[in-house]
N, C-alpha and C. Protein backbone atom coordinates (compact mmCIF):
# COMPACT_ATOMS: atom_id res chain seq x y z
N UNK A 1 138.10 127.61 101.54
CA UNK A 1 138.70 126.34 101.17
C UNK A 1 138.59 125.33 102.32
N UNK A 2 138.78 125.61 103.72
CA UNK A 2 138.64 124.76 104.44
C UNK A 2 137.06 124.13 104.56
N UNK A 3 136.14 125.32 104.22
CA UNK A 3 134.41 124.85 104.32
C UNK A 3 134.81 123.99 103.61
N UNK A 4 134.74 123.72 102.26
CA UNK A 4 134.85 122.81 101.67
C UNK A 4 135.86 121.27 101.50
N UNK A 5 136.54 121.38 102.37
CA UNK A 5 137.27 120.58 103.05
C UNK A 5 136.91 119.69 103.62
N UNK A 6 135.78 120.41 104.85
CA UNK A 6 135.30 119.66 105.97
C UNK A 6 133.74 119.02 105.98
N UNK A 7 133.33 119.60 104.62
CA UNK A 7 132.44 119.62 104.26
C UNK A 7 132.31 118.34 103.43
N UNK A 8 133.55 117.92 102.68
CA UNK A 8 134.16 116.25 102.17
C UNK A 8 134.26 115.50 102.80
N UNK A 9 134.83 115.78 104.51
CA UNK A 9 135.28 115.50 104.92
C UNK A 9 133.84 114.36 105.70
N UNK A 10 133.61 115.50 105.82
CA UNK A 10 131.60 114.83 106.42
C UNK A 10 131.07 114.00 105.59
N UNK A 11 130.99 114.47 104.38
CA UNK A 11 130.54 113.27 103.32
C UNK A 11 130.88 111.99 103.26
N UNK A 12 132.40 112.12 103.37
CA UNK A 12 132.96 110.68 103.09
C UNK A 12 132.38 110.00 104.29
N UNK A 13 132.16 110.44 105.62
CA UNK A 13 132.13 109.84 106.92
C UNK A 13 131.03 109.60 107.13
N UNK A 14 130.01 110.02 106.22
CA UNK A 14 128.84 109.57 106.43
C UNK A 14 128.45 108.39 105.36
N UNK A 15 128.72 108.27 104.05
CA UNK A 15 129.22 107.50 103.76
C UNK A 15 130.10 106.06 103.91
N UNK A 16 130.82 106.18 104.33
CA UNK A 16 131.71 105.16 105.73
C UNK A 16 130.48 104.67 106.98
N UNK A 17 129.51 105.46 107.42
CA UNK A 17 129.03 105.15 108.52
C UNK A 17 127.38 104.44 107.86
N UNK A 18 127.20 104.66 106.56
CA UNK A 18 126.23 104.48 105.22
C UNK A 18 126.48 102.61 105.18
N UNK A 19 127.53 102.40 105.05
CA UNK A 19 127.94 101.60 104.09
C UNK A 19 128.17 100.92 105.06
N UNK A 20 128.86 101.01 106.73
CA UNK A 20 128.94 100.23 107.67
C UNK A 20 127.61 99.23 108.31
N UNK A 21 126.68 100.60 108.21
CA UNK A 21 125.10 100.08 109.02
C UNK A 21 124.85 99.48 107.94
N UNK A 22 125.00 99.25 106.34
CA UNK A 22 124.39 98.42 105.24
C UNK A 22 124.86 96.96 105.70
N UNK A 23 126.48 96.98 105.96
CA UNK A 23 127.04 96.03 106.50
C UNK A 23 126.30 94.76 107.52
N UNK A 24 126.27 95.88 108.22
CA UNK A 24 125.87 95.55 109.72
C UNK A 24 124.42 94.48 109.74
N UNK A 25 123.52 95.39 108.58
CA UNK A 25 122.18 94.81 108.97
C UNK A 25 122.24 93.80 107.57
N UNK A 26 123.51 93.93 106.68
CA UNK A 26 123.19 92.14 106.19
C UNK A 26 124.42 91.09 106.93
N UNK A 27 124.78 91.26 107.61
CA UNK A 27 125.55 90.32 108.53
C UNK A 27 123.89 89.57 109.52
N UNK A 28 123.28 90.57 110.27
CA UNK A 28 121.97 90.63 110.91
C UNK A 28 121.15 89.38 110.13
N UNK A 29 120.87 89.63 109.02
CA UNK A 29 119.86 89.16 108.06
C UNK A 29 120.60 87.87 108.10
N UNK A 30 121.98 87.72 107.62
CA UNK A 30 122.12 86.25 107.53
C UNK A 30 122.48 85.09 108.61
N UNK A 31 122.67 85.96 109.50
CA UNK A 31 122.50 85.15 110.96
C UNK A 31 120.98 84.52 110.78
N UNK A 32 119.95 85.27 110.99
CA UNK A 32 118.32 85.59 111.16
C UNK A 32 118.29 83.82 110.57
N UNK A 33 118.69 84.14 109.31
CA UNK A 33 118.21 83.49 108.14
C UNK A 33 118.63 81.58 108.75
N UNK A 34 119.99 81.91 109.13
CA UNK A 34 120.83 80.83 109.61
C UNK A 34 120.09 79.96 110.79
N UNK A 35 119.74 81.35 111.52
CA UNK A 35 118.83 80.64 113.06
C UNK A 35 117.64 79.97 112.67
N UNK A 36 116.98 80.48 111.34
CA UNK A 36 115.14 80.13 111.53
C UNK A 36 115.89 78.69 110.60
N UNK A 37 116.80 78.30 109.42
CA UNK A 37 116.78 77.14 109.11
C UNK A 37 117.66 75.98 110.03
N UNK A 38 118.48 76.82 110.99
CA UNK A 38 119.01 75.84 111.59
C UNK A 38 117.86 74.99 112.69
N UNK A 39 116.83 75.90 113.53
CA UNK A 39 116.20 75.31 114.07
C UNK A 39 114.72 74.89 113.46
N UNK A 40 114.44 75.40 112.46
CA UNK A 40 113.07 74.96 111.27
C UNK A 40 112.62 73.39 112.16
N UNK A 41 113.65 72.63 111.67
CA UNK A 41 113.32 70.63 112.09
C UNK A 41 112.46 70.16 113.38
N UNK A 42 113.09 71.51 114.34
CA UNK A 42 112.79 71.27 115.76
C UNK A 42 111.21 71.77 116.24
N UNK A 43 110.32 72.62 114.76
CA UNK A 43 109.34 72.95 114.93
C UNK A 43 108.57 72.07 114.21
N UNK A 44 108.96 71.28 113.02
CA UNK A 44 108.10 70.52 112.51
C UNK A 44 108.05 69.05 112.77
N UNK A 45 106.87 68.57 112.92
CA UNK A 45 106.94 67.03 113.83
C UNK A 45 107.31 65.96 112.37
N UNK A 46 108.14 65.47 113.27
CA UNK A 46 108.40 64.36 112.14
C UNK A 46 107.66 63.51 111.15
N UNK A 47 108.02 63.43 109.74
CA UNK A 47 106.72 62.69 108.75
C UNK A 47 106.33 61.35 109.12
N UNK A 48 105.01 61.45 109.05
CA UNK A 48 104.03 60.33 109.43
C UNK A 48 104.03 59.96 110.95
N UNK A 49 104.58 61.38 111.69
CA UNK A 49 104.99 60.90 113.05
C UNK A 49 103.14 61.87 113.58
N UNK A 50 102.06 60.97 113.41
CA UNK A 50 100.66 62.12 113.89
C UNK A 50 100.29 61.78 114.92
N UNK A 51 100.98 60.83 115.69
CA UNK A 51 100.50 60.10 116.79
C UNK A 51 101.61 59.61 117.21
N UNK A 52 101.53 59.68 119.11
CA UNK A 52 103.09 59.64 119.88
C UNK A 52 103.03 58.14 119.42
N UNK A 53 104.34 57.61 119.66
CA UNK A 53 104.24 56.72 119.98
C UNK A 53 104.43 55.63 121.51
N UNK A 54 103.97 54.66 121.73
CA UNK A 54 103.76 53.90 123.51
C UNK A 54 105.23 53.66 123.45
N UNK A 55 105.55 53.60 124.81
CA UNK A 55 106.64 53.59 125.05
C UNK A 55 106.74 52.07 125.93
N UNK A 56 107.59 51.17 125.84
CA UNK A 56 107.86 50.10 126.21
C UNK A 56 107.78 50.30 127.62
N UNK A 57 107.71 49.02 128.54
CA UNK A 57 108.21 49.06 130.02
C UNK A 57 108.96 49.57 130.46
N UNK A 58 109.98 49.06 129.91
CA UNK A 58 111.36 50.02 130.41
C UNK A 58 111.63 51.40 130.18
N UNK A 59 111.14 51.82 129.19
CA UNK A 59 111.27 53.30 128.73
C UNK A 59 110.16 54.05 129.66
N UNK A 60 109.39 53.63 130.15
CA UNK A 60 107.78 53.84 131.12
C UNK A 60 108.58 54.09 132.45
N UNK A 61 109.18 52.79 132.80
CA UNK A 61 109.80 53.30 134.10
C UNK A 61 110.96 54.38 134.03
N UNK A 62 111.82 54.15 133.41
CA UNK A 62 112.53 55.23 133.55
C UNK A 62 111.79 56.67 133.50
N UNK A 63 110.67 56.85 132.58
CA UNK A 63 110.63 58.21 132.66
C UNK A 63 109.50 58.56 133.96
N UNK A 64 109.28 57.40 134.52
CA UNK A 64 108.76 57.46 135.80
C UNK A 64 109.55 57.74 136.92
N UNK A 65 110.72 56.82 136.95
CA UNK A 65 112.09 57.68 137.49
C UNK A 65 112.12 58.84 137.46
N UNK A 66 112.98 59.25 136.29
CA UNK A 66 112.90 60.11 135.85
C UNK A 66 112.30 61.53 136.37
N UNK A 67 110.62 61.30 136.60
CA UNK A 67 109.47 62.55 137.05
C UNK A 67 109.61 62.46 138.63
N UNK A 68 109.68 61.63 139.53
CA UNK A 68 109.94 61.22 140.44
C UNK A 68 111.27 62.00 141.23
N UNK A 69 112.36 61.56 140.11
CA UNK A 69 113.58 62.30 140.62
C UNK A 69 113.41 63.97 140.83
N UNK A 70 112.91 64.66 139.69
CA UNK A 70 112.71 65.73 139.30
C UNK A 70 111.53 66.49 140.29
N UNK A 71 110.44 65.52 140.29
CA UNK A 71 109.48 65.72 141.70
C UNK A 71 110.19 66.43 142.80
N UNK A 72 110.82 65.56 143.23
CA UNK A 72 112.05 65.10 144.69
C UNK A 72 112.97 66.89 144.72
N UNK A 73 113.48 66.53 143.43
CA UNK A 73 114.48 67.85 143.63
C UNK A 73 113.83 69.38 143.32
N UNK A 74 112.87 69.52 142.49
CA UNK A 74 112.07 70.14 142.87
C UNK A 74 110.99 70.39 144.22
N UNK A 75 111.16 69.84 144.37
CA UNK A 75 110.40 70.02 146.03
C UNK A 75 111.29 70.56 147.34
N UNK A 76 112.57 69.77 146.94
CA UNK A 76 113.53 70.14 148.13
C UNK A 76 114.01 71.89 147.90
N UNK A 77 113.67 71.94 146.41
CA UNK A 77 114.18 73.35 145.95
C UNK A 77 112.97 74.84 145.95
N UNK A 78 111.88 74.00 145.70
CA UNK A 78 110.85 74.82 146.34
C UNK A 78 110.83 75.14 147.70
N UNK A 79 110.96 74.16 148.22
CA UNK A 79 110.77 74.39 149.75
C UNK A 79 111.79 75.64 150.07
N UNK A 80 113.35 74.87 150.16
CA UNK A 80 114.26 76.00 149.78
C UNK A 80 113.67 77.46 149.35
N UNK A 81 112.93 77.95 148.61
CA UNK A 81 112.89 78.90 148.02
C UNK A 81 111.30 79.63 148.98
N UNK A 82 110.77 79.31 149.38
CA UNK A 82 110.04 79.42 150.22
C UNK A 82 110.05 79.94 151.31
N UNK A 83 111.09 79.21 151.90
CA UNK A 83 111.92 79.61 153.06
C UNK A 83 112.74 80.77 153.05
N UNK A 84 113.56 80.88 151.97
CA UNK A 84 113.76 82.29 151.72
C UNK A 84 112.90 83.30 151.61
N UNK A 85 111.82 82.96 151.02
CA UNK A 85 110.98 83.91 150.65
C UNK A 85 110.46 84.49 152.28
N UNK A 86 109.98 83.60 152.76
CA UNK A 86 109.73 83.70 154.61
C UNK A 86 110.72 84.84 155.18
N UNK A 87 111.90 83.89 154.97
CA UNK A 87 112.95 84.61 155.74
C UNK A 87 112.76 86.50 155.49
N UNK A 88 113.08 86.35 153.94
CA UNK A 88 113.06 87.96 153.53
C UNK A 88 111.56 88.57 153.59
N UNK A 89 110.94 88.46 153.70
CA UNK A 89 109.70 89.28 154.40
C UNK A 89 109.86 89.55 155.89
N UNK A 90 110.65 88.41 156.64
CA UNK A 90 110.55 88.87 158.14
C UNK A 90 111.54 89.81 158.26
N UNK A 91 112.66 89.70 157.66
CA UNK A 91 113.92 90.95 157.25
C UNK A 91 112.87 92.54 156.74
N UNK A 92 112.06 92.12 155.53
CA UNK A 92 111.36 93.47 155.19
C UNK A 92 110.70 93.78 156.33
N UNK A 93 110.42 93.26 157.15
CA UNK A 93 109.15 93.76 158.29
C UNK A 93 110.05 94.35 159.12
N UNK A 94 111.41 93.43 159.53
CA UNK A 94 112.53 94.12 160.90
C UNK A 94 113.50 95.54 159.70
N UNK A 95 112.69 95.38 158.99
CA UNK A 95 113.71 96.70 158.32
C UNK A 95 112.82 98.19 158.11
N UNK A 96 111.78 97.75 158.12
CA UNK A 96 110.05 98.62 157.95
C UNK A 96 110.02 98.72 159.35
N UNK A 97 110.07 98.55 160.99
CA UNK A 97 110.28 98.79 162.06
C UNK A 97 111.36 99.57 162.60
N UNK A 98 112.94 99.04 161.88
CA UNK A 98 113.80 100.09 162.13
C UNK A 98 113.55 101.14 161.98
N UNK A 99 113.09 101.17 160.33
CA UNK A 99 112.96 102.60 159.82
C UNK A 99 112.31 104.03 160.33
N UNK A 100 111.37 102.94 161.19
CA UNK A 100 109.99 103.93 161.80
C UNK A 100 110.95 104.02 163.23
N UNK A 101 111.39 103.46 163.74
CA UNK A 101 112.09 103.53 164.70
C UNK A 101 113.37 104.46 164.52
N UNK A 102 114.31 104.68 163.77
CA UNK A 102 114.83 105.42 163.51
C UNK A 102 114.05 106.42 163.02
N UNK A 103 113.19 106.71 162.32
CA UNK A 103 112.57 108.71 162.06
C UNK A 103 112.01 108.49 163.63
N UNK A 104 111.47 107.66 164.45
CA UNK A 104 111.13 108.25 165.60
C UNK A 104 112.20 109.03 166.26
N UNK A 105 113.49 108.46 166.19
CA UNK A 105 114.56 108.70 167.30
C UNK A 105 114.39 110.19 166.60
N UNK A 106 115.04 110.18 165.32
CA UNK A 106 115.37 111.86 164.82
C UNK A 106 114.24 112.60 164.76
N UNK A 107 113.12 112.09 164.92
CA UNK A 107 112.44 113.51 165.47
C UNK A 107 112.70 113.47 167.16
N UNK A 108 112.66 112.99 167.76
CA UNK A 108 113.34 113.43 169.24
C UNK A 108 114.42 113.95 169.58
N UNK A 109 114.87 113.59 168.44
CA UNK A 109 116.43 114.54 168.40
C UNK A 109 116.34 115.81 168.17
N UNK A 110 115.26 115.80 166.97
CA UNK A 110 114.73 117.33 166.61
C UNK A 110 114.25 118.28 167.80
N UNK A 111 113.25 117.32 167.91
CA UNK A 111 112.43 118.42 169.16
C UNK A 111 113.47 118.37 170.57
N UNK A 112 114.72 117.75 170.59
CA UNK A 112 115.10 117.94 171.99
C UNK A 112 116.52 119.08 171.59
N UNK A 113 116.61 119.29 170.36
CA UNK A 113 118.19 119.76 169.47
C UNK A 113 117.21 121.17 169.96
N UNK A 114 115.85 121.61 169.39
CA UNK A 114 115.14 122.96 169.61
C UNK A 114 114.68 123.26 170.71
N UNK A 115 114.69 122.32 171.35
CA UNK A 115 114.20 122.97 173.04
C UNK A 115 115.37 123.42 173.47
N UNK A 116 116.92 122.53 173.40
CA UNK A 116 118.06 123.09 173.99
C UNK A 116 118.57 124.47 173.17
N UNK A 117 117.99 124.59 171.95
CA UNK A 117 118.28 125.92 171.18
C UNK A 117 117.42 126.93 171.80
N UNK A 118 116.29 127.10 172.62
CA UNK A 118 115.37 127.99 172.84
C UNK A 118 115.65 127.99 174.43
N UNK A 119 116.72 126.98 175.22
CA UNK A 119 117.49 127.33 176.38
C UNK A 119 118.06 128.09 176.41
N UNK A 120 118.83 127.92 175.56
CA UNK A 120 120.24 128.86 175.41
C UNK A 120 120.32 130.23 174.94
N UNK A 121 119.42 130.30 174.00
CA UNK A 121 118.45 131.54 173.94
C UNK A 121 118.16 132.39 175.30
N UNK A 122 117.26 131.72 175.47
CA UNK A 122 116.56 132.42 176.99
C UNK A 122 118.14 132.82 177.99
N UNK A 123 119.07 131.83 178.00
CA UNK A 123 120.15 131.53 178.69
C UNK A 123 121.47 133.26 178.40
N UNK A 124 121.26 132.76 177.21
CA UNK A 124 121.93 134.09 176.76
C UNK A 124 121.14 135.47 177.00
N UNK A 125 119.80 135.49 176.75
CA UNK A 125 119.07 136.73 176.38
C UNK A 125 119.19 137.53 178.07
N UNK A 126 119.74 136.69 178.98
CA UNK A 126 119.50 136.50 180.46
C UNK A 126 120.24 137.04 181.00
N UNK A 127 121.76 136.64 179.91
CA UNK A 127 123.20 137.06 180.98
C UNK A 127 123.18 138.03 179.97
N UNK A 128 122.74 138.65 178.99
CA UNK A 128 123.18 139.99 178.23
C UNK A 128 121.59 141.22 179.19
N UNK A 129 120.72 140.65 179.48
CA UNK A 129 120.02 141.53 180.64
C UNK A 129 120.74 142.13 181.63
N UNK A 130 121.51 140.98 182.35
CA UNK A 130 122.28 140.96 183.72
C UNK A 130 123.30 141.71 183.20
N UNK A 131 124.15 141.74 182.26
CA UNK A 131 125.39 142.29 182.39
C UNK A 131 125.08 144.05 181.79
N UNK A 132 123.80 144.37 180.82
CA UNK A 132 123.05 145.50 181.06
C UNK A 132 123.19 146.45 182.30
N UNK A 133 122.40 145.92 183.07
CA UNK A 133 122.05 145.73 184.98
C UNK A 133 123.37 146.34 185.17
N UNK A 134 124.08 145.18 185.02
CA UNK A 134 125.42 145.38 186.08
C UNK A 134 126.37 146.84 185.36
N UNK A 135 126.29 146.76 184.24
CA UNK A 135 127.07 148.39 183.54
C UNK A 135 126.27 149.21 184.13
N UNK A 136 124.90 148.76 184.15
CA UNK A 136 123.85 150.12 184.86
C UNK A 136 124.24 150.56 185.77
N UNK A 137 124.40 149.80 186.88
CA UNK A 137 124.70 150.00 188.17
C UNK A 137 126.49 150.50 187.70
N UNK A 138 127.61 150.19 187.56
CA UNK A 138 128.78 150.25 187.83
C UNK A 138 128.97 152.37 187.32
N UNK A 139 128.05 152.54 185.87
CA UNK A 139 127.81 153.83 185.92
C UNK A 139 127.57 154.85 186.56
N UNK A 140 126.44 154.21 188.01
CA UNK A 140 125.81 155.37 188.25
C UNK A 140 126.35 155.58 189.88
């Protein structure tokens, strides 16, 4: 009785999860639908519009302004960005030098950590000879 319980139980929930994603993807669709006619106008050129039209003096200068201004602040912002760009390569280069500079140090650390391990060695292997020796002698 419970198999069959849980076994409803699944059904309905898949069902529920059926009927949610049906949901889901016509909510989807009518957005879609909403976006391509809301912006449709902005792709099609206006009727009988087949040729720009000249733009007066005043409308000439301003958008000469206008390119000018945009020139200007674009340039100051390129440059800007340039300069950063400079900057962080000379950072990647002093950071690509540390790096090699630091594995240099730790291998010197290495090879000086195993030479003092192969002292102490010898160091020990030396005073357990000697103190051999010295029982030798105190025995005999």
């Amino acid at each position: 009785m419970n198999a069959t319980n849980r076994t409803e139980q699944i059904e309905s929930t898949e069902d529920v999860v059926d009927s949610n994603l049906a949901a889901v993807s016509e909510v989807e669709a009518g957005i879609r639908d909403f976006v391509r006619n809301d912006i449709a106008y902005l792709r099609r050129p206006p009727a009988g519009a087949t040729e720009t039209v000249p733009l007066d003096a005043s409308a000439e200068a301003t958008v000469n302004n206008v390119n000018s201004l945009i020139q200007r602040v674009a340039g100051t912002s390129l440059a800007e960005i340039e300069k950063l760009i400079s900057e962080l390569e000379s950072l990647r280069d002093l950071l690509h030098a540390e790096g090699q500079r630091v594995q240099r140090e730790i291998s010197g650390y290495a090879q000086l950590s195993q030479a003092a391990m192969k002292s102490t060695r010898m160091i020990a292997d030396n005073v357990t000879q000697w103190k051999r020796a010295a029982d030798g002698l105190r025995n005999s």
